[in-house]
C-alpha atoms as a PDB file:
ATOM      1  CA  UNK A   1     117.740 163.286 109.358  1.00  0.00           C
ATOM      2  CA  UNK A   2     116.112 160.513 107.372  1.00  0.00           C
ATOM      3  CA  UNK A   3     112.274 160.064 107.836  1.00  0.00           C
ATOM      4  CA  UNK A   4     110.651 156.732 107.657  1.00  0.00           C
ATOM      5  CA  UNK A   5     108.346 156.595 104.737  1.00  0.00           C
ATOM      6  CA  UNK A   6     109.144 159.506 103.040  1.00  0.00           C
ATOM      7  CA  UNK A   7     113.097 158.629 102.400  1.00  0.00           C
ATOM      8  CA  UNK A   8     113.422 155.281 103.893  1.00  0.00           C
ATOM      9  CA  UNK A   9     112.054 152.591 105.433  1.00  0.00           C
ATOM     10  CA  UNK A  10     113.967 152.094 108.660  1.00  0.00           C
ATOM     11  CA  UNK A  11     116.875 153.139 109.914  1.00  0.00           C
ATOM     12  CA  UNK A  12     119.584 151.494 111.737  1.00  0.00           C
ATOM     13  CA  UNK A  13     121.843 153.738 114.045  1.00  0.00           C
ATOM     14  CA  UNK A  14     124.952 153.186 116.275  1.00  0.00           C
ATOM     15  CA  UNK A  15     127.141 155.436 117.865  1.00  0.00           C
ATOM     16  CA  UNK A  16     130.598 154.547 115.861  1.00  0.00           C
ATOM     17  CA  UNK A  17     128.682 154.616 112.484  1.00  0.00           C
ATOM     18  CA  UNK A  18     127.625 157.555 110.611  1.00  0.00           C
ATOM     19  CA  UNK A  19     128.772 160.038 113.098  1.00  0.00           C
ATOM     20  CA  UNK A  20     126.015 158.030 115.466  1.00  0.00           C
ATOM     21  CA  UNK A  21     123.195 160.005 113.267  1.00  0.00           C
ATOM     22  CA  UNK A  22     120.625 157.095 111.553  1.00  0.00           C
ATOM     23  CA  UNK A  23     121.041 155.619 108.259  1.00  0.00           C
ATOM     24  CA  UNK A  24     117.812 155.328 106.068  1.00  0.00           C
ATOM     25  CA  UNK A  25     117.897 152.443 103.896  1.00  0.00           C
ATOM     26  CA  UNK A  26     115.358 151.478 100.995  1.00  0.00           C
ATOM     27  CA  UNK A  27     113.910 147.879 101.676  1.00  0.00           C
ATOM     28  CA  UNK A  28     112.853 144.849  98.905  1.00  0.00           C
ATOM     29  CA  UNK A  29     109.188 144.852  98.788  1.00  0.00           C
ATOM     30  CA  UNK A  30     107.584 141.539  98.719  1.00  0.00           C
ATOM     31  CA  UNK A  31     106.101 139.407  95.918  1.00  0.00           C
ATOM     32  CA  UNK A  32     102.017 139.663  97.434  1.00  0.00           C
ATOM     33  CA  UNK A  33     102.783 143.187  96.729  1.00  0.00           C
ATOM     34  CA  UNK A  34     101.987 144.539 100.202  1.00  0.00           C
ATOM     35  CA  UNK A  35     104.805 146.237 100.110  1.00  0.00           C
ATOM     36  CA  UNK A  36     108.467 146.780 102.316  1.00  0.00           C
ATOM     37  CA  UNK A  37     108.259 144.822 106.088  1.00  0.00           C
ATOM     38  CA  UNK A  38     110.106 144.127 109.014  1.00  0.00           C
ATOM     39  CA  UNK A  39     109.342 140.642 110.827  1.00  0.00           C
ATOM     40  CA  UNK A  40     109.799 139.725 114.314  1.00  0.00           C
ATOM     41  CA  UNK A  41     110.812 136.334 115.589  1.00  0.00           C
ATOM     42  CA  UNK A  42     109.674 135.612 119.409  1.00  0.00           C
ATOM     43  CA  UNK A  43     111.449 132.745 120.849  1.00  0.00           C
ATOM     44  CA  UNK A  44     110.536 131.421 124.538  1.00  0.00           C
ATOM     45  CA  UNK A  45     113.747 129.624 126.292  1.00  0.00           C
ATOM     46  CA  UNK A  46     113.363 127.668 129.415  1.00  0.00           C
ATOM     47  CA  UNK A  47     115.714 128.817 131.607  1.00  0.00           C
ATOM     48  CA  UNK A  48     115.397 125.453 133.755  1.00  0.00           C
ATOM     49  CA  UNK A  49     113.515 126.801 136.954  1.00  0.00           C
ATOM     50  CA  UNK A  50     109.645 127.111 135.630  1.00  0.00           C
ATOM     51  CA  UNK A  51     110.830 130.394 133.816  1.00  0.00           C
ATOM     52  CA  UNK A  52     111.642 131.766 130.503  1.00  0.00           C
ATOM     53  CA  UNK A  53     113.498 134.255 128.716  1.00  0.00           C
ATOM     54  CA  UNK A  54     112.188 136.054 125.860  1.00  0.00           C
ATOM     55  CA  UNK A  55     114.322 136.635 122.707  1.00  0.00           C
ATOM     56  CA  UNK A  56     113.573 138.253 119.851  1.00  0.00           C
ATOM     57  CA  UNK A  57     115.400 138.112 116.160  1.00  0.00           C
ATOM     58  CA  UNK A  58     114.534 140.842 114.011  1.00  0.00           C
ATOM     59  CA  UNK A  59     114.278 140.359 109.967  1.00  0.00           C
ATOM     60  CA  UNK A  60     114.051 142.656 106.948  1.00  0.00           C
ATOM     61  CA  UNK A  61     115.799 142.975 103.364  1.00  0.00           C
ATOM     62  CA  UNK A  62     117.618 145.871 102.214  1.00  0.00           C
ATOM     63  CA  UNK A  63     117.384 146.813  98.911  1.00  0.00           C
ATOM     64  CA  UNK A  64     120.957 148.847  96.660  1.00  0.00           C
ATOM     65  CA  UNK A  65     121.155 150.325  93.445  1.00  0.00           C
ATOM     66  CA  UNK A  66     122.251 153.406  92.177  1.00  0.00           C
ATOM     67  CA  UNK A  67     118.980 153.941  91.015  1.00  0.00           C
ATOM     68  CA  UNK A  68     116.284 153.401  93.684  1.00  0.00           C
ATOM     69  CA  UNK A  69     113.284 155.136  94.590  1.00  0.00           C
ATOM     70  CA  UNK A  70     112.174 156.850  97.758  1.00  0.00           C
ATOM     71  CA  UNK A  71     108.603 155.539  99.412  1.00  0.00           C
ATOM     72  CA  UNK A  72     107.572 159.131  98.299  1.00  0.00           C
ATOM     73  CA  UNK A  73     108.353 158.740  94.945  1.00  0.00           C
ATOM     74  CA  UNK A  74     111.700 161.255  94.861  1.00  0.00           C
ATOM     75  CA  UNK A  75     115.485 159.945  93.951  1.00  0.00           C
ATOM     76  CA  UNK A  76     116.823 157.967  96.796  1.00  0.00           C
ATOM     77  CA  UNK A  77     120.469 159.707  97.675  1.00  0.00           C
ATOM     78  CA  UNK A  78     122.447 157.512  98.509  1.00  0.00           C
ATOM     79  CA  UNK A  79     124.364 155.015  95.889  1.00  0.00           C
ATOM     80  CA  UNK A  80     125.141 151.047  96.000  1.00  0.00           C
ATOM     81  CA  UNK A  81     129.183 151.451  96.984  1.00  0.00           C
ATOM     82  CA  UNK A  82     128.086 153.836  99.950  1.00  0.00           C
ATOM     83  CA  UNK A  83     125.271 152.030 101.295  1.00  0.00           C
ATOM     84  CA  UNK A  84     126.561 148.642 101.012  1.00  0.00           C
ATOM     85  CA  UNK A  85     129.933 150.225 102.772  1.00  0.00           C
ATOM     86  CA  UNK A  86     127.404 151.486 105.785  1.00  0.00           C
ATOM     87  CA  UNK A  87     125.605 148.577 106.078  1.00  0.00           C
ATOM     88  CA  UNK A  88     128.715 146.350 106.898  1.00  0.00           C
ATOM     89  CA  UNK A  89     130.208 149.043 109.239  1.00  0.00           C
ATOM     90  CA  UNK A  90     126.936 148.586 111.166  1.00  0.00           C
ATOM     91  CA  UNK A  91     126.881 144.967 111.056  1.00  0.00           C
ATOM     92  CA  UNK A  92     130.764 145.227 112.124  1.00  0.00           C
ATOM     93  CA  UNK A  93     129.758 146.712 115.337  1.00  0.00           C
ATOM     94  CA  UNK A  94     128.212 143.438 116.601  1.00  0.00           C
ATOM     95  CA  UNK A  95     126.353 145.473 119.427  1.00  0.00           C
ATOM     96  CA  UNK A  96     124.623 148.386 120.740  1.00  0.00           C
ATOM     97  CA  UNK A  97     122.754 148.707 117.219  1.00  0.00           C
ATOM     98  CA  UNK A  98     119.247 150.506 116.912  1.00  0.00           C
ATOM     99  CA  UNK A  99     116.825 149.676 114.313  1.00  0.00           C
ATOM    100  CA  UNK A 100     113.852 151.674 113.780  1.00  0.00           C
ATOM    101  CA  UNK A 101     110.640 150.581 112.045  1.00  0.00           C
ATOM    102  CA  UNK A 102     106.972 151.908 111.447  1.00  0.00           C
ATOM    103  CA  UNK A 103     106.709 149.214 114.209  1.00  0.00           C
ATOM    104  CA  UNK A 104     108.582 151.014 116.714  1.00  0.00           C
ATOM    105  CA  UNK A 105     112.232 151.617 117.801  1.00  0.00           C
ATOM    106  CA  UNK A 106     114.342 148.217 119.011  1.00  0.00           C
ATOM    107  CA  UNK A 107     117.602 149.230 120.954  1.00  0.00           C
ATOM    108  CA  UNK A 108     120.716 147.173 122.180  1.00  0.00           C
ATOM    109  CA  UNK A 109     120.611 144.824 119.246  1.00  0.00           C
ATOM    110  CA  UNK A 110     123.128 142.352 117.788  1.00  0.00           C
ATOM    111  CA  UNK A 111     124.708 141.323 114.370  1.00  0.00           C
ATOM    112  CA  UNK A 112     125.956 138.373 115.758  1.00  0.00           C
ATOM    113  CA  UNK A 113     126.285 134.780 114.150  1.00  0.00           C
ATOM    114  CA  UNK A 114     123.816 134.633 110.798  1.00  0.00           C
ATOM    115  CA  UNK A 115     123.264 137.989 110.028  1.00  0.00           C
ATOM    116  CA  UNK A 116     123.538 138.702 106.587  1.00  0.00           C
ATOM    117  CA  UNK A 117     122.771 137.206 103.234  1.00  0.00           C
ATOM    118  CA  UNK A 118     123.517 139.094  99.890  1.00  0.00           C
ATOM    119  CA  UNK A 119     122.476 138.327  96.617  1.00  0.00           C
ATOM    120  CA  UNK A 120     123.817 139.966  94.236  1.00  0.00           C
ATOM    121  CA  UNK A 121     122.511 141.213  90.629  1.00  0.00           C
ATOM    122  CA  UNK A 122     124.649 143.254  88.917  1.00  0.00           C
ATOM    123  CA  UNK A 123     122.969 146.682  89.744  1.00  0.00           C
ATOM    124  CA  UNK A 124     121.343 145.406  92.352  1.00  0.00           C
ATOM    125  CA  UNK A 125     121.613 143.909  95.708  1.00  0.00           C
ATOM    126  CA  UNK A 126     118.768 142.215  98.258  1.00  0.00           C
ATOM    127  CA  UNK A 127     120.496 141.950 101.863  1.00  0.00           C
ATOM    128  CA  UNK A 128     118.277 139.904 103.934  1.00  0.00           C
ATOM    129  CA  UNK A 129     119.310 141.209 107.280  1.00  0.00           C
ATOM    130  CA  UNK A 130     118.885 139.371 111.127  1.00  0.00           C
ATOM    131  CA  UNK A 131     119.417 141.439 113.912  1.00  0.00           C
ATOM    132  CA  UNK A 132     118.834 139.702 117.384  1.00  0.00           C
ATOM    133  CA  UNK A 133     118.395 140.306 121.625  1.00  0.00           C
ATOM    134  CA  UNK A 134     119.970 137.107 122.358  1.00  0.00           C
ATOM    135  CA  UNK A 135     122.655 136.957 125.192  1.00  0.00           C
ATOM    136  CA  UNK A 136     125.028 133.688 123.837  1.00  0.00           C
ATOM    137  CA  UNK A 137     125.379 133.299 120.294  1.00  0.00           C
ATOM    138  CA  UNK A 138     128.040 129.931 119.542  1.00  0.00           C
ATOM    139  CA  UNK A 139     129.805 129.436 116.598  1.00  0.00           C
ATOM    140  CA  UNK A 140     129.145 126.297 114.956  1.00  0.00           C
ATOM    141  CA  UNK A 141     131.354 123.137 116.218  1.00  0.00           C
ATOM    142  CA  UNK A 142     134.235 121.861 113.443  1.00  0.00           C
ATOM    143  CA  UNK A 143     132.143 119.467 111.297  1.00  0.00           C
ATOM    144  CA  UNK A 144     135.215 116.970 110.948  1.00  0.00           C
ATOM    145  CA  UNK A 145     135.541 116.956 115.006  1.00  0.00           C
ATOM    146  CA  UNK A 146     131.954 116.595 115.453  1.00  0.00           C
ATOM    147  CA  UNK A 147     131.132 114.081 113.150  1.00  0.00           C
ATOM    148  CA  UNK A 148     134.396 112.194 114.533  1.00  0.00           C
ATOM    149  CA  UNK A 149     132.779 112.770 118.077  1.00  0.00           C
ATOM    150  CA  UNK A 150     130.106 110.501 120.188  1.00  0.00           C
ATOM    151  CA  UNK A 151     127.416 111.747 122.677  1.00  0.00           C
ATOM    152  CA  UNK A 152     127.918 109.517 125.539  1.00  0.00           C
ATOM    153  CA  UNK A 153     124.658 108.961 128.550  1.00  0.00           C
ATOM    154  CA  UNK A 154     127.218 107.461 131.333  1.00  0.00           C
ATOM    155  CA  UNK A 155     128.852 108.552 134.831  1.00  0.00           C
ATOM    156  CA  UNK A 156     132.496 108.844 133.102  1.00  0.00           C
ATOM    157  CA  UNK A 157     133.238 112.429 133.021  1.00  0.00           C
ATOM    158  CA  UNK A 158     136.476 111.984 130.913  1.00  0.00           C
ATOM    159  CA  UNK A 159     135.048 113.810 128.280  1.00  0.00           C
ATOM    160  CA  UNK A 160     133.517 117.306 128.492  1.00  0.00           C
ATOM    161  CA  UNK A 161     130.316 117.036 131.005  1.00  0.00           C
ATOM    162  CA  UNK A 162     126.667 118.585 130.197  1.00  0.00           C
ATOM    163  CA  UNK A 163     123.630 118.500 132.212  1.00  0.00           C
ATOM    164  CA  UNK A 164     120.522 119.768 130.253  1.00  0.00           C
ATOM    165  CA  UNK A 165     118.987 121.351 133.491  1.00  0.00           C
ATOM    166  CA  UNK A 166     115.897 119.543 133.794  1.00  0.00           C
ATOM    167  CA  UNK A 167     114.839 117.894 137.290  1.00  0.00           C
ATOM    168  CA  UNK A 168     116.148 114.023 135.201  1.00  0.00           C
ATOM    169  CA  UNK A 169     119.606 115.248 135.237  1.00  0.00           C
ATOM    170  CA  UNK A 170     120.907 113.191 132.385  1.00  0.00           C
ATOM    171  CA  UNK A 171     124.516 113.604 131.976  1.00  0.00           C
ATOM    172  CA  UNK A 172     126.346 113.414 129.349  1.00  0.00           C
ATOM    173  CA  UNK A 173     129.247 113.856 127.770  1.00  0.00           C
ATOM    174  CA  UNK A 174     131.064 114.529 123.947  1.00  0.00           C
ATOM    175  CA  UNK A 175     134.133 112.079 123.513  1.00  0.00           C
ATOM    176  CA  UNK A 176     135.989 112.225 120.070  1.00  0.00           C
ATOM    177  CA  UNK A 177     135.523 108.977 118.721  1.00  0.00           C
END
């Protein structure tokens, strides 16, 4: 069982992955030299009626090499190929996904839309990871289509009709142009 601080630096676990035991990864320190973090997003959304729904994205950067060092100072186990294999086969999951930080353990997460970006180095790879609460994630609309598309204020409902919820009720509607 990985320990946080002594082999690791978080863990991410999910029942499918890793025989649903948690993962300890190593993570990229940063450049003020206060060492490996987490960060937390908070997000408010109006949900239309006077209330809100709080969402939360969760950041950090995992760090793999064949050659990396524990936060105790020992060998870190596991290698590049492995970890980088594990990493994706959580991410693949989309759902259900656990993360646990010196902060505190953050269940039910997602790896949906944005949630990896690797750099790679040779011997070394930074994966800035986003893991996130949120309920509807959209892909992003067909850039031809949209750009070919106009955002019409009118009563005509021949194209597809959106209210934004507020008490004004502007309608409107995308028409391909």
């Amino acid at each position: 069982m990985p320990t946080i601080g002594v082999d690791c630096h978080l863990t991410l676990t999910h029942a499918n992955v890793n025989g649903g035991n948690p993962y300890g990864f190593i993570l990229s320190g940063d450049a003020e030299g206060l060492g490996p973090a987490t960060a937390i997003q908070r997000e408010a959304f109006d949900d239309g009626d006077g209330a809100y729904t709080d969402k939360r994205k969760y950041f950090f950067t995992v760090l793999l090499s064949d050659s990396l060092s524990n936060p105790d100072g020992t060998d870190h186990a596991g290698t590049k190929s492995a970890e980088y294999a594990l990493l994706l086969s959580f991410f693949s999951q989309r759902t259900d996904i656990t993360l646990t930080t010196p902060a505190g353990v953050f269940a039910g997460l997602k790896a949906t839309a944005h949630h990896a970006t690797e750099t790679h180095f040779g011997a070394v790879m930074q994966i800035a990871c986003q893991l996130n609460d949120l309920d509807a994630v959209y892909e992003p609309a067909d850039t031809v289509l949209y750009l070919s598309s106009a955002w019409l204020l009118d009563t005509d409902t021949s194209g597809s009709e959106w209210t934004d919820g507020t008490d004004d009720s502007e309608t409107g509607y995308w028409t391909e142009g």
